[in-house]
N, C-alpha and C. Protein backbone atom coordinates (compact mmCIF):
# COMPACT_ATOMS: atom_id res chain seq x y z
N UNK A 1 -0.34 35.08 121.69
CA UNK A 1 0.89 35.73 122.06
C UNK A 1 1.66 34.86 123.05
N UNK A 2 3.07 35.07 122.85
CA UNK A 2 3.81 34.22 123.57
C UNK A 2 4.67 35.31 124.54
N UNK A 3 4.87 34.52 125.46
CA UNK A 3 6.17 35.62 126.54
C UNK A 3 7.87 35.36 126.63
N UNK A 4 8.38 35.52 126.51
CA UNK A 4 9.66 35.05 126.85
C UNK A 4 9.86 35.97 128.40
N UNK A 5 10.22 35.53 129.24
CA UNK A 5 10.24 36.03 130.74
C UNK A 5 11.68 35.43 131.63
N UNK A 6 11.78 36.11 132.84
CA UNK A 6 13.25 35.61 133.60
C UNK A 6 12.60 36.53 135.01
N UNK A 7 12.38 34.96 135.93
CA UNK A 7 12.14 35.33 136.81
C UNK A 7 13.81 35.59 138.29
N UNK A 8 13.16 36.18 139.01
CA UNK A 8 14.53 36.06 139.82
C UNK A 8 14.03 35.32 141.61
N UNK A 9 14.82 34.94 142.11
CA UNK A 9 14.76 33.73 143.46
C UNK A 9 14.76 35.24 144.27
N UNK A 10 13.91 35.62 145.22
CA UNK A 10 14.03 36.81 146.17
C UNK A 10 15.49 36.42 147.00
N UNK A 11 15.85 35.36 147.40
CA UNK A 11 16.58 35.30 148.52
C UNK A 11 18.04 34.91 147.70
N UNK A 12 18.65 34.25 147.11
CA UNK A 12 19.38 33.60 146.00
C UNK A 12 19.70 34.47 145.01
N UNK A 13 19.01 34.93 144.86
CA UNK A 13 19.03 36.80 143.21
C UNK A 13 19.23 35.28 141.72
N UNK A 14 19.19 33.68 142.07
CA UNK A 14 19.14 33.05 141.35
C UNK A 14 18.07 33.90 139.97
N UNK A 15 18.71 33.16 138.61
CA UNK A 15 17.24 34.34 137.51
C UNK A 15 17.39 32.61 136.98
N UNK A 16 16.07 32.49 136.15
CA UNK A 16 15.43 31.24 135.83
C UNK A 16 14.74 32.26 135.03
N UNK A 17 15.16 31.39 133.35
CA UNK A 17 14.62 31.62 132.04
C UNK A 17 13.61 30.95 131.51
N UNK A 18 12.43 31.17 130.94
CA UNK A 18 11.28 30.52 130.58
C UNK A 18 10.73 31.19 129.33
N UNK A 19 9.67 30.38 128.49
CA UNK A 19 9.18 31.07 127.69
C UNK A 19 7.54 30.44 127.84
N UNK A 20 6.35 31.10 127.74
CA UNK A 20 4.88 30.30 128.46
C UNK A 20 4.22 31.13 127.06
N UNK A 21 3.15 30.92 127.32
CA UNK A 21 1.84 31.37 126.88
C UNK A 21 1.01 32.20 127.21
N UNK A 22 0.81 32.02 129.00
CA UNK A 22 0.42 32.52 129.77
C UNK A 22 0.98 32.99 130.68
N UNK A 23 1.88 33.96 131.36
CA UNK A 23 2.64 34.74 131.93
C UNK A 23 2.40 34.54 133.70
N UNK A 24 1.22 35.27 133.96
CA UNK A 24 0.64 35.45 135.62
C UNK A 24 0.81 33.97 135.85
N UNK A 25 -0.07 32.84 135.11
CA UNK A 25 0.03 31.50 135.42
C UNK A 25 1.24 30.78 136.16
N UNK A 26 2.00 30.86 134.73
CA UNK A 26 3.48 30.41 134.76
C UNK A 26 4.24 30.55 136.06
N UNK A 27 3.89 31.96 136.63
CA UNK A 27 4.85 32.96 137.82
C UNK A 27 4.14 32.07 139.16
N UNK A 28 2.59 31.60 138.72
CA UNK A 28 2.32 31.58 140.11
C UNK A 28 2.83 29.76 140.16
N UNK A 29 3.03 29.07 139.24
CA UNK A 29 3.38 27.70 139.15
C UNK A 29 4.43 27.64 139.57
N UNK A 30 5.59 28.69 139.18
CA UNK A 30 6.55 28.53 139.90
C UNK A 30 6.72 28.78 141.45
N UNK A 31 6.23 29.63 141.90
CA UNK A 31 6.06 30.01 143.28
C UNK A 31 5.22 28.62 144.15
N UNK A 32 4.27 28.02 143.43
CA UNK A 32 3.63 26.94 144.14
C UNK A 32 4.72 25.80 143.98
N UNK A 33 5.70 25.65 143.22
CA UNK A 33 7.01 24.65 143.63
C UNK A 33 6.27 23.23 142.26
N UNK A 34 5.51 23.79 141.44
CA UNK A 34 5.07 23.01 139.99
C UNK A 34 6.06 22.80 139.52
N UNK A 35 7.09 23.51 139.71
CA UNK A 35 8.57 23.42 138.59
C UNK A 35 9.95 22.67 139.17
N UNK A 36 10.02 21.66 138.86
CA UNK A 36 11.16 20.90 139.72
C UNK A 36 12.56 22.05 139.52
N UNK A 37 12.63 22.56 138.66
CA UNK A 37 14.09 23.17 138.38
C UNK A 37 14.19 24.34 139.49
N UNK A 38 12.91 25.06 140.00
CA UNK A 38 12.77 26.40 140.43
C UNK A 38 12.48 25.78 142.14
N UNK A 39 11.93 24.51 142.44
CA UNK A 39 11.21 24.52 143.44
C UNK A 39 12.13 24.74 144.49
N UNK A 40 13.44 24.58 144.71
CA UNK A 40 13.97 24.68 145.94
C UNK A 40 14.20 26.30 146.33
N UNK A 41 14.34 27.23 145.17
CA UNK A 41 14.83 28.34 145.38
C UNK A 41 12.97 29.52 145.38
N UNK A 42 12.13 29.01 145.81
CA UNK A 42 10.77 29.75 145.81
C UNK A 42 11.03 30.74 146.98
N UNK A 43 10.62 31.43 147.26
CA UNK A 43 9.78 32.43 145.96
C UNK A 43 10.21 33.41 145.20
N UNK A 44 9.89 33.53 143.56
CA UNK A 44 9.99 33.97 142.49
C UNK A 44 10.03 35.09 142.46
N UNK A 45 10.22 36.22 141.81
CA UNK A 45 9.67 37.27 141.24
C UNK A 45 9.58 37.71 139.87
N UNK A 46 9.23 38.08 138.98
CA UNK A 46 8.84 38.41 137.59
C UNK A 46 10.01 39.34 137.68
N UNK A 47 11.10 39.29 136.93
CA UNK A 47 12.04 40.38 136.32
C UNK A 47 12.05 41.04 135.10
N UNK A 48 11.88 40.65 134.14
CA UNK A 48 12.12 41.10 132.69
C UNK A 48 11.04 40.09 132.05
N UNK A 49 10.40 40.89 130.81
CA UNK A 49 9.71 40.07 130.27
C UNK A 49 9.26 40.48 128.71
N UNK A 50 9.15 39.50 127.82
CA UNK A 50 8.61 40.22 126.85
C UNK A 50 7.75 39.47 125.88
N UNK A 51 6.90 40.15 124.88
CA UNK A 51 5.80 39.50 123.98
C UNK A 51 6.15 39.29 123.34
N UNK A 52 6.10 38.12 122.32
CA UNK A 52 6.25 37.54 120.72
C UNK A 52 5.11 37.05 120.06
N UNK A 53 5.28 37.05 119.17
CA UNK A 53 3.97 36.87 118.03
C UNK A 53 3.97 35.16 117.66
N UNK A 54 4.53 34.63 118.10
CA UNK A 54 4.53 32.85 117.78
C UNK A 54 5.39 32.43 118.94
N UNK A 55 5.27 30.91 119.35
CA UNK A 55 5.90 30.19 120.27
C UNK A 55 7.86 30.18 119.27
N UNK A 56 7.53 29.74 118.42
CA UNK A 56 8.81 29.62 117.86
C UNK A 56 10.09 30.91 117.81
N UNK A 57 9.45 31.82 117.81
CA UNK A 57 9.54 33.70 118.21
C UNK A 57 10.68 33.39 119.40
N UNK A 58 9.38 33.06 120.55
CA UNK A 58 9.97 32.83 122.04
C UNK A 58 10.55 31.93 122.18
N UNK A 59 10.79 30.86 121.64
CA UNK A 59 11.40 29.81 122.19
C UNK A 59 12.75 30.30 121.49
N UNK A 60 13.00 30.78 120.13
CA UNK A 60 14.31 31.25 119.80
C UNK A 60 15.00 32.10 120.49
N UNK A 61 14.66 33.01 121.49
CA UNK A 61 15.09 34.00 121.78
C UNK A 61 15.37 33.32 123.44
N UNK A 62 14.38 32.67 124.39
CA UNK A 62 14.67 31.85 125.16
C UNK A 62 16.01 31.25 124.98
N UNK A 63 16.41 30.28 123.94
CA UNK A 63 17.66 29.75 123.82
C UNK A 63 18.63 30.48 124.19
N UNK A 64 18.54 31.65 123.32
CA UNK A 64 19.57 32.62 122.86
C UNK A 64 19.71 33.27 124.60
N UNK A 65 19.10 33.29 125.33
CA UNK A 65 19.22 34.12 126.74
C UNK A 65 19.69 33.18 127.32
N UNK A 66 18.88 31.48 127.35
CA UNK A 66 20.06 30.81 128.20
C UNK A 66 21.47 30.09 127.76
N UNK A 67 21.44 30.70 126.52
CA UNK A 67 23.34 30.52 126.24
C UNK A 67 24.20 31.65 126.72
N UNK A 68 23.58 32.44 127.32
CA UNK A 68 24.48 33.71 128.04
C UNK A 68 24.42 33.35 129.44
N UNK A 69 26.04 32.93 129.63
CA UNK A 69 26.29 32.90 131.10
C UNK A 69 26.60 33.34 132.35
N UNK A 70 27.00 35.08 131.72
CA UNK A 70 26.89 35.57 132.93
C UNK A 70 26.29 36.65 133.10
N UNK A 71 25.77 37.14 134.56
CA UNK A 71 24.53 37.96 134.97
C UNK A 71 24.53 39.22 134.23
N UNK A 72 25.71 39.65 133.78
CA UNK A 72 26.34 40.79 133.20
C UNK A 72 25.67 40.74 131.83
N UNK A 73 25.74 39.85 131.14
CA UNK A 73 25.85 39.69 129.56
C UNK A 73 24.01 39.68 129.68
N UNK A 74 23.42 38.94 130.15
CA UNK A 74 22.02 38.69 130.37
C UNK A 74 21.43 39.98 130.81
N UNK A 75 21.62 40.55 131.78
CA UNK A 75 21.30 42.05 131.66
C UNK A 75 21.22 43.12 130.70
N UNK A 76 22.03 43.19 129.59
CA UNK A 76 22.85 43.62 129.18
C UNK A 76 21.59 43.79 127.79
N UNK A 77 21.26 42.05 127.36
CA UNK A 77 20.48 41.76 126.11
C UNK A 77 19.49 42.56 126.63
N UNK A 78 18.82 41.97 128.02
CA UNK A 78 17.25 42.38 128.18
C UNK A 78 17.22 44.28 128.05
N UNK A 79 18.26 44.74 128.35
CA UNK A 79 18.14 46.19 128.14
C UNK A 79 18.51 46.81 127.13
N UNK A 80 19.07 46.17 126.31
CA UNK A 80 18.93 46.80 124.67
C UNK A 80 18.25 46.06 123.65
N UNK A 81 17.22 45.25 124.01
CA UNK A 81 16.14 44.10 123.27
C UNK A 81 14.60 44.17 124.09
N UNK A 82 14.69 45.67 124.38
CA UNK A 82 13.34 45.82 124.46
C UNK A 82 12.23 45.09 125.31
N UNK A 83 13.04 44.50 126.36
CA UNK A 83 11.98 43.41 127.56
C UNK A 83 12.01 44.55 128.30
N UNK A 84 10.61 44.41 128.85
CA UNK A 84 9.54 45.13 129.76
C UNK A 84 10.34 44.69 130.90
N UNK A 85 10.55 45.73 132.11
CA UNK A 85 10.61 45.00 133.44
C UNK A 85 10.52 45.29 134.95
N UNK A 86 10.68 44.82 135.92
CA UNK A 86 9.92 45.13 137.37
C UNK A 86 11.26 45.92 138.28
N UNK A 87 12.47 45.26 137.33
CA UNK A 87 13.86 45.54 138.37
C UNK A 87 15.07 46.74 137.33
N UNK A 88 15.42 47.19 137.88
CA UNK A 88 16.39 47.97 137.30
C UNK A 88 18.14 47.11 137.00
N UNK A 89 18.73 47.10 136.11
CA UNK A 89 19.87 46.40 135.10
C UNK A 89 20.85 47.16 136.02
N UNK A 90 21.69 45.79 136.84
CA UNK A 90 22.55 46.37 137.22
C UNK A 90 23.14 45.55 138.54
């Protein structure tokens, strides 16, 4: 199983799109500053997330979230496309 996930920067409300394998891992790699793209804005939190049945699944749908540019429109997918999540749309 694959994840497609969007974490958010606690301090920044920055959201950073990913798609892993392993979910808990991924969250804590980013928080340890493993990720050059994420490392200045640490620490993370898990926002929205969801399961797919193949990498290719997630990585399509990944794309498709980071071609939406604003916070509005990205909210918007994850709450009528069925991602699990920690924060309330809005």
């Amino acid at each position: 199983m694959f994840f497609v996930y969007i974490i958010e920067a606690t301090e920044s409300k920055r959201y950073y799109i990913g798609q892993t394998e392993n979910l808990e891992e991924r969250i804590k790699r980013h928080n340890k500053g493993r990720n050059l793209s994420t490392r200045a804005y640490i620490p993370w939190r898990l926002k929205w997330w969801k399961q797919y049945e193949s990498r290719s699944e997630a990585i399509k749908i990944e794309r498709k979230l980071k071609g939406i540019k604003k916070r509005a429109g990205l909210e918007k997918f994850v709450s009528e496309n069925g991602f699990s999540g920690c924060g309330a749309v809005g």
